[in-house]
PDB file of N, CA and C in Angstrom:
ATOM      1  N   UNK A   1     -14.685   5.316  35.891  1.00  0.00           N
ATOM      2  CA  UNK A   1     -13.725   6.160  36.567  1.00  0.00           C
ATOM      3  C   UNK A   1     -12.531   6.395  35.620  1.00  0.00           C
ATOM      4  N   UNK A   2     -12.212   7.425  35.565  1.00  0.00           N
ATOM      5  CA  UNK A   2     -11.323   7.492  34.233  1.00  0.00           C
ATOM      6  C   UNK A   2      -9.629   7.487  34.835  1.00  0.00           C
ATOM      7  N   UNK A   3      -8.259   7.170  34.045  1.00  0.00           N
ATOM      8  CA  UNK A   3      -7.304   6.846  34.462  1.00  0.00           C
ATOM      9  C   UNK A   3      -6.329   7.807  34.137  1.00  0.00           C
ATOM     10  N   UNK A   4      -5.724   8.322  35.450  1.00  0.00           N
ATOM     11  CA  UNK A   4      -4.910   9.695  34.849  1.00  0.00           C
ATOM     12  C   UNK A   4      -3.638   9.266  34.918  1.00  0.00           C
ATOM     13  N   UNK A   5      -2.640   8.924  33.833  1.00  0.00           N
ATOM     14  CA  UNK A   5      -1.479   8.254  33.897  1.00  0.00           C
ATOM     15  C   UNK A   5      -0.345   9.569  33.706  1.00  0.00           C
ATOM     16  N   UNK A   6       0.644   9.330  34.609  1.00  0.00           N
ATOM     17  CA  UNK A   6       1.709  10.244  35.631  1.00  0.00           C
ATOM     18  C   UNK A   6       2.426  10.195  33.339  1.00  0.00           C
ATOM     19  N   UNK A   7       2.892  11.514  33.462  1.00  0.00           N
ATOM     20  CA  UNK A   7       3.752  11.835  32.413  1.00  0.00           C
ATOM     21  C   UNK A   7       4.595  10.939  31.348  1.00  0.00           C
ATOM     22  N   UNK A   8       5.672  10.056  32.427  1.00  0.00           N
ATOM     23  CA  UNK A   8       6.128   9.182  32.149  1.00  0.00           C
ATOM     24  C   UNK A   8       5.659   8.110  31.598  1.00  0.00           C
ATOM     25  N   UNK A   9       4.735   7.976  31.944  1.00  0.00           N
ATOM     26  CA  UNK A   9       3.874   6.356  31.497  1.00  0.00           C
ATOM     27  C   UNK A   9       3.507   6.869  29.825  1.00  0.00           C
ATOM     28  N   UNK A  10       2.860   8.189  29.766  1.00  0.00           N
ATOM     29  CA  UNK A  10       2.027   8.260  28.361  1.00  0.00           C
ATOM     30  C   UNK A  10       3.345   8.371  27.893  1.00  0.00           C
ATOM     31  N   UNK A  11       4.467   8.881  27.987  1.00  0.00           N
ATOM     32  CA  UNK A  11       5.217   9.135  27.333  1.00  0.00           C
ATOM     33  C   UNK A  11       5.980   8.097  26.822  1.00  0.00           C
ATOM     34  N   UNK A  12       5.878   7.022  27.603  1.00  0.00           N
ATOM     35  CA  UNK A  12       6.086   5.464  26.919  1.00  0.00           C
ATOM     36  C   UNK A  12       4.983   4.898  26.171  1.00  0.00           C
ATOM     37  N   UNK A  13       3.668   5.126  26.606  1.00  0.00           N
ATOM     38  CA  UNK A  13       2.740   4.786  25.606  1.00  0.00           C
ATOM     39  C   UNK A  13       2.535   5.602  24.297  1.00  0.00           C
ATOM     40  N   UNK A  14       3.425   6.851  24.121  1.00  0.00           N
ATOM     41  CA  UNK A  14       3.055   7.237  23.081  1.00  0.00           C
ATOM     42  C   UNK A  14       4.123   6.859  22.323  1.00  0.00           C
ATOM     43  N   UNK A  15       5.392   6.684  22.224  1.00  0.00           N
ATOM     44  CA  UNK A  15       6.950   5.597  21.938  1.00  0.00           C
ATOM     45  C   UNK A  15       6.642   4.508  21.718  1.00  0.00           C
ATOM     46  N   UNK A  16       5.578   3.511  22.575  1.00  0.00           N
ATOM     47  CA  UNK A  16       4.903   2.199  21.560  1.00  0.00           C
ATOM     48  C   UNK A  16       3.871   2.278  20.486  1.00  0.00           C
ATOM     49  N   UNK A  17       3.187   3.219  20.690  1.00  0.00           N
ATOM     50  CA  UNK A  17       1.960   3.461  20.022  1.00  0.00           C
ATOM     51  C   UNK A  17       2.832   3.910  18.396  1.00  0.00           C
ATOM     52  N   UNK A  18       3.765   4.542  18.185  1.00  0.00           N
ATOM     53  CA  UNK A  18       4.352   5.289  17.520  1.00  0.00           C
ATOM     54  C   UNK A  18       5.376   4.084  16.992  1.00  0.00           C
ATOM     55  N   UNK A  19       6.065   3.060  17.568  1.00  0.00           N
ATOM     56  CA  UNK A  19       6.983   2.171  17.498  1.00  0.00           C
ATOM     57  C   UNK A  19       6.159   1.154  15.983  1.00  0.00           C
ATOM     58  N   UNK A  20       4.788   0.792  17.338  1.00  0.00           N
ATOM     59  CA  UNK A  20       3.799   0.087  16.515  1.00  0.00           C
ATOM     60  C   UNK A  20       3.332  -0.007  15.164  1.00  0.00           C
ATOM     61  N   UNK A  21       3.259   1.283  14.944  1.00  0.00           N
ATOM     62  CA  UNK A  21       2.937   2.110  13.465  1.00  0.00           C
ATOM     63  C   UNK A  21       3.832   1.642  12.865  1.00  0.00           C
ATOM     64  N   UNK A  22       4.957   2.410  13.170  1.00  0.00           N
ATOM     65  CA  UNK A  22       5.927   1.998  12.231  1.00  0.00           C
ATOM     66  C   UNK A  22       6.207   0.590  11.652  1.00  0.00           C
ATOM     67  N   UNK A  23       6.109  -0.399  12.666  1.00  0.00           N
ATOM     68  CA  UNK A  23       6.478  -1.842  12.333  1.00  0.00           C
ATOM     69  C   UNK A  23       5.912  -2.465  11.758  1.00  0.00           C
ATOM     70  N   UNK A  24       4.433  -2.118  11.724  1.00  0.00           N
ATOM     71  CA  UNK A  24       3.572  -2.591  10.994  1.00  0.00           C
ATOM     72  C   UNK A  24       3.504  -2.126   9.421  1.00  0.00           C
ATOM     73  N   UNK A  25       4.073  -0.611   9.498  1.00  0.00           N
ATOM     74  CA  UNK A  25       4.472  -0.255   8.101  1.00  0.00           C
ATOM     75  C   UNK A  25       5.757  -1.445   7.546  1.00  0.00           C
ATOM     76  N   UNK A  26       6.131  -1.287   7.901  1.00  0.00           N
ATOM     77  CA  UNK A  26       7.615  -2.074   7.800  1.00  0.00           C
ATOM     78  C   UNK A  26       7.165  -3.664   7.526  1.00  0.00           C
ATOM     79  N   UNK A  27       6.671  -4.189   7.523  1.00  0.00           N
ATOM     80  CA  UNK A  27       5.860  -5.490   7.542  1.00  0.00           C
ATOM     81  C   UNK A  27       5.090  -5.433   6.292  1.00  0.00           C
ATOM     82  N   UNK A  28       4.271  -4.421   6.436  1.00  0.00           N
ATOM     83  CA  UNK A  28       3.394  -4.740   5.008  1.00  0.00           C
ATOM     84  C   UNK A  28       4.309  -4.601   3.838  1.00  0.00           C
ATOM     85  N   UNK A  29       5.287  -3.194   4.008  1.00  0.00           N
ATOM     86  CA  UNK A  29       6.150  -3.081   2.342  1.00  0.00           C
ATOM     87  C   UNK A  29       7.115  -4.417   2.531  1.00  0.00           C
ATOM     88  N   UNK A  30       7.420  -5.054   3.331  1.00  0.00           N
ATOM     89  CA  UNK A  30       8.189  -6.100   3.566  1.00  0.00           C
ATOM     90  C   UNK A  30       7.977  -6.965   2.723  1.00  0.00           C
ATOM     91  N   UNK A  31       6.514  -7.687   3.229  1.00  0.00           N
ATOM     92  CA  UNK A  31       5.423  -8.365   2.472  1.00  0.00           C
ATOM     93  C   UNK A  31       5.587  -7.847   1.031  1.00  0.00           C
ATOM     94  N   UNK A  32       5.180  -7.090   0.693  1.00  0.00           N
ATOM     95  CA  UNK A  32       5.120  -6.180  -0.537  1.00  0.00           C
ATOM     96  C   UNK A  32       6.303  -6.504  -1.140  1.00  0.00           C
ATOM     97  N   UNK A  33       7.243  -6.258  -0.816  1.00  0.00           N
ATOM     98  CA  UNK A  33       8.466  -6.968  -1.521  1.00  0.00           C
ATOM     99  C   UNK A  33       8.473  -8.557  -1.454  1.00  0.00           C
ATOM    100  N   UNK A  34       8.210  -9.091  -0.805  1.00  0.00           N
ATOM    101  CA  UNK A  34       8.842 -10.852  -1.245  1.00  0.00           C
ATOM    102  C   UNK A  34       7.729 -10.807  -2.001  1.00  0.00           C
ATOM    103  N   UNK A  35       6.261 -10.189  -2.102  1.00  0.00           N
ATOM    104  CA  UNK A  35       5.320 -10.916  -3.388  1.00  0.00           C
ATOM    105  C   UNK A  35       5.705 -10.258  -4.620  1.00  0.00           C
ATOM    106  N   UNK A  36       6.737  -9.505  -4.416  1.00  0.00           N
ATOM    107  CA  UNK A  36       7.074  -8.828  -5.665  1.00  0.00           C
ATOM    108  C   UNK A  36       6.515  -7.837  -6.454  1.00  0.00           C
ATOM    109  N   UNK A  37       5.594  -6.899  -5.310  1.00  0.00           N
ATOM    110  CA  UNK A  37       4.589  -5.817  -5.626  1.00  0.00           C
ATOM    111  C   UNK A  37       5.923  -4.870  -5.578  1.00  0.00           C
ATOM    112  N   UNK A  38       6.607  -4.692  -4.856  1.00  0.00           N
ATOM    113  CA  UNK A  38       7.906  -3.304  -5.673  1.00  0.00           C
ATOM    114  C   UNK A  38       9.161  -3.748  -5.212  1.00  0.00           C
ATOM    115  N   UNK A  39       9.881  -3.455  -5.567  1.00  0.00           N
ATOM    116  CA  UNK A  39      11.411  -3.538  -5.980  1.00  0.00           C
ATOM    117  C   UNK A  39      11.747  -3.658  -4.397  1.00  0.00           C
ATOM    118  N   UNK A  40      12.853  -4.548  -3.709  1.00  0.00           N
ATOM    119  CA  UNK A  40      13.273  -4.998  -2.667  1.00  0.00           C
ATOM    120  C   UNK A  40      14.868  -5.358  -2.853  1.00  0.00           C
ATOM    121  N   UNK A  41      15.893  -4.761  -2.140  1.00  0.00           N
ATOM    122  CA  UNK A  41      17.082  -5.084  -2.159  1.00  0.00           C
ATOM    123  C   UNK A  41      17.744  -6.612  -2.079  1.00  0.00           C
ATOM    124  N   UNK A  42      18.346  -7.366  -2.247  1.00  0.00           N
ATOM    125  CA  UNK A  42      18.452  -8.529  -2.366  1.00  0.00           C
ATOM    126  C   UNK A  42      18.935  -9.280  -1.340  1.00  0.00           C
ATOM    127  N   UNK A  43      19.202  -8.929  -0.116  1.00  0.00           N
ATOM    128  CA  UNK A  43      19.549  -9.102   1.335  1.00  0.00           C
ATOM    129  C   UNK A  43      18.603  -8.666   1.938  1.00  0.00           C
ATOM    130  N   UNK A  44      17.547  -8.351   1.529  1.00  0.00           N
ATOM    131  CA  UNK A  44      16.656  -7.913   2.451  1.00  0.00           C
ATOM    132  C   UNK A  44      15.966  -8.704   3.805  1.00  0.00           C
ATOM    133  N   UNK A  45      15.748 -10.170   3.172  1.00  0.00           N
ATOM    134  CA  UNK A  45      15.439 -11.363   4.081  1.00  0.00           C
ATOM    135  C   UNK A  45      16.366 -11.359   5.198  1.00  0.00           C
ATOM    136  N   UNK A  46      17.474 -11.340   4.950  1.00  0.00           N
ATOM    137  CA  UNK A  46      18.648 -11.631   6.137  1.00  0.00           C
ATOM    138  C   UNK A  46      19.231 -10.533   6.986  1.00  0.00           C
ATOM    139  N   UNK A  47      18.850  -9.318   6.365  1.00  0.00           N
ATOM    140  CA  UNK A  47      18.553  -8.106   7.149  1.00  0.00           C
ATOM    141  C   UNK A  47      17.456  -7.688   7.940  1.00  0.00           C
ATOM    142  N   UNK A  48      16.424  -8.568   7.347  1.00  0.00           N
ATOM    143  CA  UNK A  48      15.581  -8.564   8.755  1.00  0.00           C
ATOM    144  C   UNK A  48      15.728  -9.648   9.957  1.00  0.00           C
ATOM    145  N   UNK A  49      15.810 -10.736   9.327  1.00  0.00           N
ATOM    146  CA  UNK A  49      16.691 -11.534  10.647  1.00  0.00           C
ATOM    147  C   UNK A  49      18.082 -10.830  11.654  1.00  0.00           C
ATOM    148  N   UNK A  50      18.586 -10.358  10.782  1.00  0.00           N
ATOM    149  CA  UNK A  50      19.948  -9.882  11.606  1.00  0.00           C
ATOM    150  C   UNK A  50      19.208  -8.873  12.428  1.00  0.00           C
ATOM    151  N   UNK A  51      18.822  -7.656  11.880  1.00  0.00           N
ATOM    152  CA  UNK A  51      18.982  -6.942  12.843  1.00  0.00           C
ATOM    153  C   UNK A  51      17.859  -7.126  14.297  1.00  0.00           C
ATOM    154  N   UNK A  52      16.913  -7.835  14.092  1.00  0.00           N
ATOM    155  CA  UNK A  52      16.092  -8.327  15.731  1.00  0.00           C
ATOM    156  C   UNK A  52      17.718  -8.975  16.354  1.00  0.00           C
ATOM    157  N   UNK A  53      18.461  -9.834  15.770  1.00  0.00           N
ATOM    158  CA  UNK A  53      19.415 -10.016  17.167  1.00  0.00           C
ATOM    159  C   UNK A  53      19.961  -8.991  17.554  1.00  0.00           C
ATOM    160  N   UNK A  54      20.008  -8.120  17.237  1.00  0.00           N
ATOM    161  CA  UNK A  54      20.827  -7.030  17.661  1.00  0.00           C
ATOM    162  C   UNK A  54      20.598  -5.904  18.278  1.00  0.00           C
ATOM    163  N   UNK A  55      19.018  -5.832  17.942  1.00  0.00           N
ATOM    164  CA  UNK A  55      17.987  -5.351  18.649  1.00  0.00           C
ATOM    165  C   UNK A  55      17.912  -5.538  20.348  1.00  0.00           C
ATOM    166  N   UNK A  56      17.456  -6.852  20.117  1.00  0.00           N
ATOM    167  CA  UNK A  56      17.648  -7.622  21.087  1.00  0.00           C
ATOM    168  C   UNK A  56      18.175  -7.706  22.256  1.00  0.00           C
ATOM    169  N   UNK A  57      20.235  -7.824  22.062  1.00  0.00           N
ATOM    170  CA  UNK A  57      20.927  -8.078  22.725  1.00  0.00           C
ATOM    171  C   UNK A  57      20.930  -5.734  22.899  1.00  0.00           C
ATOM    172  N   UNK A  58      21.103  -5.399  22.160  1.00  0.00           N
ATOM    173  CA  UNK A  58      21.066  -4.000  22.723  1.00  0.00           C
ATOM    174  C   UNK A  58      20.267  -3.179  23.510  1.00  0.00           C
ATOM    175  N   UNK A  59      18.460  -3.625  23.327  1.00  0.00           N
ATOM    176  CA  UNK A  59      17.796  -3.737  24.398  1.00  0.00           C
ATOM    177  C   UNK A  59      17.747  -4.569  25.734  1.00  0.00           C
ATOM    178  N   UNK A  60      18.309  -5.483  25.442  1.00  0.00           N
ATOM    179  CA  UNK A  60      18.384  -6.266  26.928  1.00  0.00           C
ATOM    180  C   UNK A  60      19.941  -5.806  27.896  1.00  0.00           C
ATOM    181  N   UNK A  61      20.753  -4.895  27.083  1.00  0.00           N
ATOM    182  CA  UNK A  61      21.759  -4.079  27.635  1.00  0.00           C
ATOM    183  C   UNK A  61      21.657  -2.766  28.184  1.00  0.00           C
ATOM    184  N   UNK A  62      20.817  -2.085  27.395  1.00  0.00           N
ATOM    185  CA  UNK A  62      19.961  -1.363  27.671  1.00  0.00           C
ATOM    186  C   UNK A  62      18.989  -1.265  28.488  1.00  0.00           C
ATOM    187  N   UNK A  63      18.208  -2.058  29.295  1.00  0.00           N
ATOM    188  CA  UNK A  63      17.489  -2.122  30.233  1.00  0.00           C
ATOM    189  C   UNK A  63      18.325  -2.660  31.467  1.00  0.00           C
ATOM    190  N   UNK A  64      19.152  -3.500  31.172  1.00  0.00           N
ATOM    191  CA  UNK A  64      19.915  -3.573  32.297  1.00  0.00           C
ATOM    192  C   UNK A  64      20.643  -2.639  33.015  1.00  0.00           C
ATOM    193  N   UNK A  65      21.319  -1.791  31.962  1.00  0.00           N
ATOM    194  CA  UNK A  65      21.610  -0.570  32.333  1.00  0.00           C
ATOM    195  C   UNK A  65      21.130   0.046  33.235  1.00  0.00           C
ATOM    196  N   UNK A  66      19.815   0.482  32.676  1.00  0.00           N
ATOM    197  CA  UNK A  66      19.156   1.456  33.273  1.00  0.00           C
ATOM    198  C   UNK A  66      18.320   1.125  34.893  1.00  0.00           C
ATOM    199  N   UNK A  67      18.234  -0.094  34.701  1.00  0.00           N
ATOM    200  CA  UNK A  67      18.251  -0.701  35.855  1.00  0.00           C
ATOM    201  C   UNK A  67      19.206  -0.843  37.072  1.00  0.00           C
ATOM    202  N   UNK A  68      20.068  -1.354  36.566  1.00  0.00           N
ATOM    203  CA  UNK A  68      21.619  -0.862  37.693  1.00  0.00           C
ATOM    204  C   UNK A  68      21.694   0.451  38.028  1.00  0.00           C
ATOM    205  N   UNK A  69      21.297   1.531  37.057  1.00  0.00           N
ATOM    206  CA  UNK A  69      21.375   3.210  37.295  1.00  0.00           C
ATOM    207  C   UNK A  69      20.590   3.287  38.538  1.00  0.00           C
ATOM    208  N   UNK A  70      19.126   2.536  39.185  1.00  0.00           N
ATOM    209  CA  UNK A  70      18.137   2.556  39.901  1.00  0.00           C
ATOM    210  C   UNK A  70      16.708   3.638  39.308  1.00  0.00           C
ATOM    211  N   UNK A  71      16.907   3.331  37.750  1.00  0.00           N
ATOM    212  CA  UNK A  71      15.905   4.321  36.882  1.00  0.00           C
ATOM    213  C   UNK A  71      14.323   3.628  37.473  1.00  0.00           C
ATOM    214  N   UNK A  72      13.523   4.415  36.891  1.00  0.00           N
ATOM    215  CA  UNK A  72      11.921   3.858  37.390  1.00  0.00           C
ATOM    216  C   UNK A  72      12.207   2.629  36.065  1.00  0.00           C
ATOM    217  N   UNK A  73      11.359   2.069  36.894  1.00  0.00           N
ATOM    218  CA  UNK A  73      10.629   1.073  35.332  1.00  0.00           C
ATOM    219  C   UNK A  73      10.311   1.951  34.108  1.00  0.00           C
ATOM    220  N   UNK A  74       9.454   3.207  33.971  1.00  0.00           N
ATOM    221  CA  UNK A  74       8.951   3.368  33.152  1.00  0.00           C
ATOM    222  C   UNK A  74      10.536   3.968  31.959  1.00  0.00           C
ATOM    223  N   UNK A  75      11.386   4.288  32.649  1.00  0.00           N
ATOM    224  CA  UNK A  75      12.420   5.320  32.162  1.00  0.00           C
ATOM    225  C   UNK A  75      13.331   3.586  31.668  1.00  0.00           C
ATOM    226  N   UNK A  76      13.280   2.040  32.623  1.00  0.00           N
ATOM    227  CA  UNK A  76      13.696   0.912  31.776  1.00  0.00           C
ATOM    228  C   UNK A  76      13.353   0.380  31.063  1.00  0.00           C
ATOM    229  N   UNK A  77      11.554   0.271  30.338  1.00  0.00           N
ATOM    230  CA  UNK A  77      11.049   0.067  29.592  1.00  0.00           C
ATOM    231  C   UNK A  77      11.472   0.875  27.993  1.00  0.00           C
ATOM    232  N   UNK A  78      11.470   2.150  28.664  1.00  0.00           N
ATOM    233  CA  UNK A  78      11.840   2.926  27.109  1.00  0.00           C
ATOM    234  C   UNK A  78      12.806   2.730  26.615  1.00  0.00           C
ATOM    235  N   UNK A  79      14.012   2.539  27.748  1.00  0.00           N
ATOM    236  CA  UNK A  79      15.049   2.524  27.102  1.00  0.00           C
ATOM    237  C   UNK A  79      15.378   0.422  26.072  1.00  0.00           C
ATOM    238  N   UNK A  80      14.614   0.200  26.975  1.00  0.00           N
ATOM    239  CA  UNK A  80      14.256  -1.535  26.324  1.00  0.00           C
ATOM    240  C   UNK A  80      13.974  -1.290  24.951  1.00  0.00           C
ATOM    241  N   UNK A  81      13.169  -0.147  24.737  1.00  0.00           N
ATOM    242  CA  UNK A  81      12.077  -0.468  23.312  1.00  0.00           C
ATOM    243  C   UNK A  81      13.073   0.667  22.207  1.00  0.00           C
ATOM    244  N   UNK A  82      13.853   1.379  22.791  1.00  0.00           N
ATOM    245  CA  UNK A  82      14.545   2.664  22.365  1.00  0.00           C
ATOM    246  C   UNK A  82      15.469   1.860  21.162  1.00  0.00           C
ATOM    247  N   UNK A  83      15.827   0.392  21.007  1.00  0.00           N
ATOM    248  CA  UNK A  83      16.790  -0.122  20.036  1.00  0.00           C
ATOM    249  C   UNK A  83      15.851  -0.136  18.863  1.00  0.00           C
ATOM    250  N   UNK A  84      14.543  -0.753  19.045  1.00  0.00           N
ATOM    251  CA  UNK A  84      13.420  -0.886  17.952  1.00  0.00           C
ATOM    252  C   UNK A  84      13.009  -0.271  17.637  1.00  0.00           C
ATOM    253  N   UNK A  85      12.958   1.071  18.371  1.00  0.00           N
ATOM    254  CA  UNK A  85      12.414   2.151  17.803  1.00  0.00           C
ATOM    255  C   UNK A  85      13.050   3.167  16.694  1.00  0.00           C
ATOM    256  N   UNK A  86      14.331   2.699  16.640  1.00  0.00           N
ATOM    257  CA  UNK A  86      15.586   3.222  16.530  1.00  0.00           C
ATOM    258  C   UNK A  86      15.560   2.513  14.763  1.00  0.00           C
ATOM    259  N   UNK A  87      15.040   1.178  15.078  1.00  0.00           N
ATOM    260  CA  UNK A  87      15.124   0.264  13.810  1.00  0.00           C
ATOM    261  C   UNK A  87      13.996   0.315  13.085  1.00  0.00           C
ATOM    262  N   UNK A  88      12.929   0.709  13.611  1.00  0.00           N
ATOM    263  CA  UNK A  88      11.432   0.574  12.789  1.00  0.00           C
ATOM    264  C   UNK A  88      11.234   1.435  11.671  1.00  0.00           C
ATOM    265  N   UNK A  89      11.718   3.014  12.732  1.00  0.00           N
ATOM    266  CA  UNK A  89      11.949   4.214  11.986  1.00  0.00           C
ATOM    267  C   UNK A  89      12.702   4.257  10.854  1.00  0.00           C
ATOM    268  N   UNK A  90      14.134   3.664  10.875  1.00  0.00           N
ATOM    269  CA  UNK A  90      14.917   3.591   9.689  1.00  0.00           C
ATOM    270  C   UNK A  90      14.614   2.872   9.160  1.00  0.00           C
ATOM    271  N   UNK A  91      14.061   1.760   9.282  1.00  0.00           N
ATOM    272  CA  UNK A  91      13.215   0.811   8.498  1.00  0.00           C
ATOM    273  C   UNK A  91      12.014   1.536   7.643  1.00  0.00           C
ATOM    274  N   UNK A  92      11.337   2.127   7.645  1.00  0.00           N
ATOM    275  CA  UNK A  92      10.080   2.347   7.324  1.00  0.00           C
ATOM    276  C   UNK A  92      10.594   3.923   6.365  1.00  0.00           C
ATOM    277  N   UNK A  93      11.606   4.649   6.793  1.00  0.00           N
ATOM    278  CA  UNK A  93      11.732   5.624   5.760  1.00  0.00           C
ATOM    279  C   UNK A  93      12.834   5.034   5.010  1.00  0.00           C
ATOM    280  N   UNK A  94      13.547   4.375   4.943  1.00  0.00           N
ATOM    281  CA  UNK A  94      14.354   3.239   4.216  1.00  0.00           C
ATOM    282  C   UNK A  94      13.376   2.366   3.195  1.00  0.00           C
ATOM    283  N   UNK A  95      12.204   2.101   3.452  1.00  0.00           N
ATOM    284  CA  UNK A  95      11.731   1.257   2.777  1.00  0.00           C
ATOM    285  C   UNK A  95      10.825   1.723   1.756  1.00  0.00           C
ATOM    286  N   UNK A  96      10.397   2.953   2.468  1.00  0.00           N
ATOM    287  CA  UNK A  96       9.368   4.018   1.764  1.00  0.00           C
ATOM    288  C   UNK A  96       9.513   4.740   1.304  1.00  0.00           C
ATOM    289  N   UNK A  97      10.926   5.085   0.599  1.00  0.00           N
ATOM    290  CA  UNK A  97      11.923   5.939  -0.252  1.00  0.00           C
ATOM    291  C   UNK A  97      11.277   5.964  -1.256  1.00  0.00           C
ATOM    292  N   UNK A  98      11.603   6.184  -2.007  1.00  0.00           N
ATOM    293  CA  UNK A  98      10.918   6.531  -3.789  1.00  0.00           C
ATOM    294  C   UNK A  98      12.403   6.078  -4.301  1.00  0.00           C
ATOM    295  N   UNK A  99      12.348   5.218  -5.219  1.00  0.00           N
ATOM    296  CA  UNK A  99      13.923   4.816  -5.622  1.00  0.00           C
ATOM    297  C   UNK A  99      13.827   4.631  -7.198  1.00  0.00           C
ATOM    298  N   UNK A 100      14.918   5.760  -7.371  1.00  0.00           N
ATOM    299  CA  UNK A 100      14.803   6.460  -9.237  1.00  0.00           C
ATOM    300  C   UNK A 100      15.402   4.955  -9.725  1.00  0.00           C
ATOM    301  N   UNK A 101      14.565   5.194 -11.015  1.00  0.00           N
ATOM    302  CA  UNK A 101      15.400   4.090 -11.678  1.00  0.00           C
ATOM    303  C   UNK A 101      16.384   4.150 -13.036  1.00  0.00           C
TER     304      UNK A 101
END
């Protein structure tokens, strides 16, 4: 029986699906830098620690939010994932720059 999901829903599944990508990009050149396969800024370690807290505390402000507003779940979920998504992206064309030397 096949599953016909209301607008909203794909439209969060396509924001993780898309989130996903990215992070996983972001992970491998990550990787790629501490083994020393290409050039990596020298704070890079502690810039990835920092910014999940901040992530974090801005998504969990963020969903609260939107929760007090009386939003659906699906419209508090996005806005939950909307900090990381926010970070993956700049992460991943940040990382995947071409950098002259």
């Amino acid at each position: 029986m096949p599953m016909f999901l209301p607008a909203a829903q794909m439209r969060l599944a396509a924001e993780f699906a898309r989130m996903a990508v990215e992070a996983n990009m972001v992970i491998g050149l990550r990787m790629a830098g501490m083994f020393g396969l290409m050039a990596q800024a020298p704070g890079e370690p502690f810039l990835m620690v920092a910014e999940k807290q901040a992530a974090v505390s801005e998504s969990m402000f963020a969903m609260a939010q939107a929760g007090l507003r009386g939003d659906s779940t699906e419209r508090m979920l996005s806005a939950a994932l909307r900090p990381y998504g926010r970070r993956t992206r700049a992460n991943s064309r940040r990382l995947s720059a071409v950098k002259s030397r």
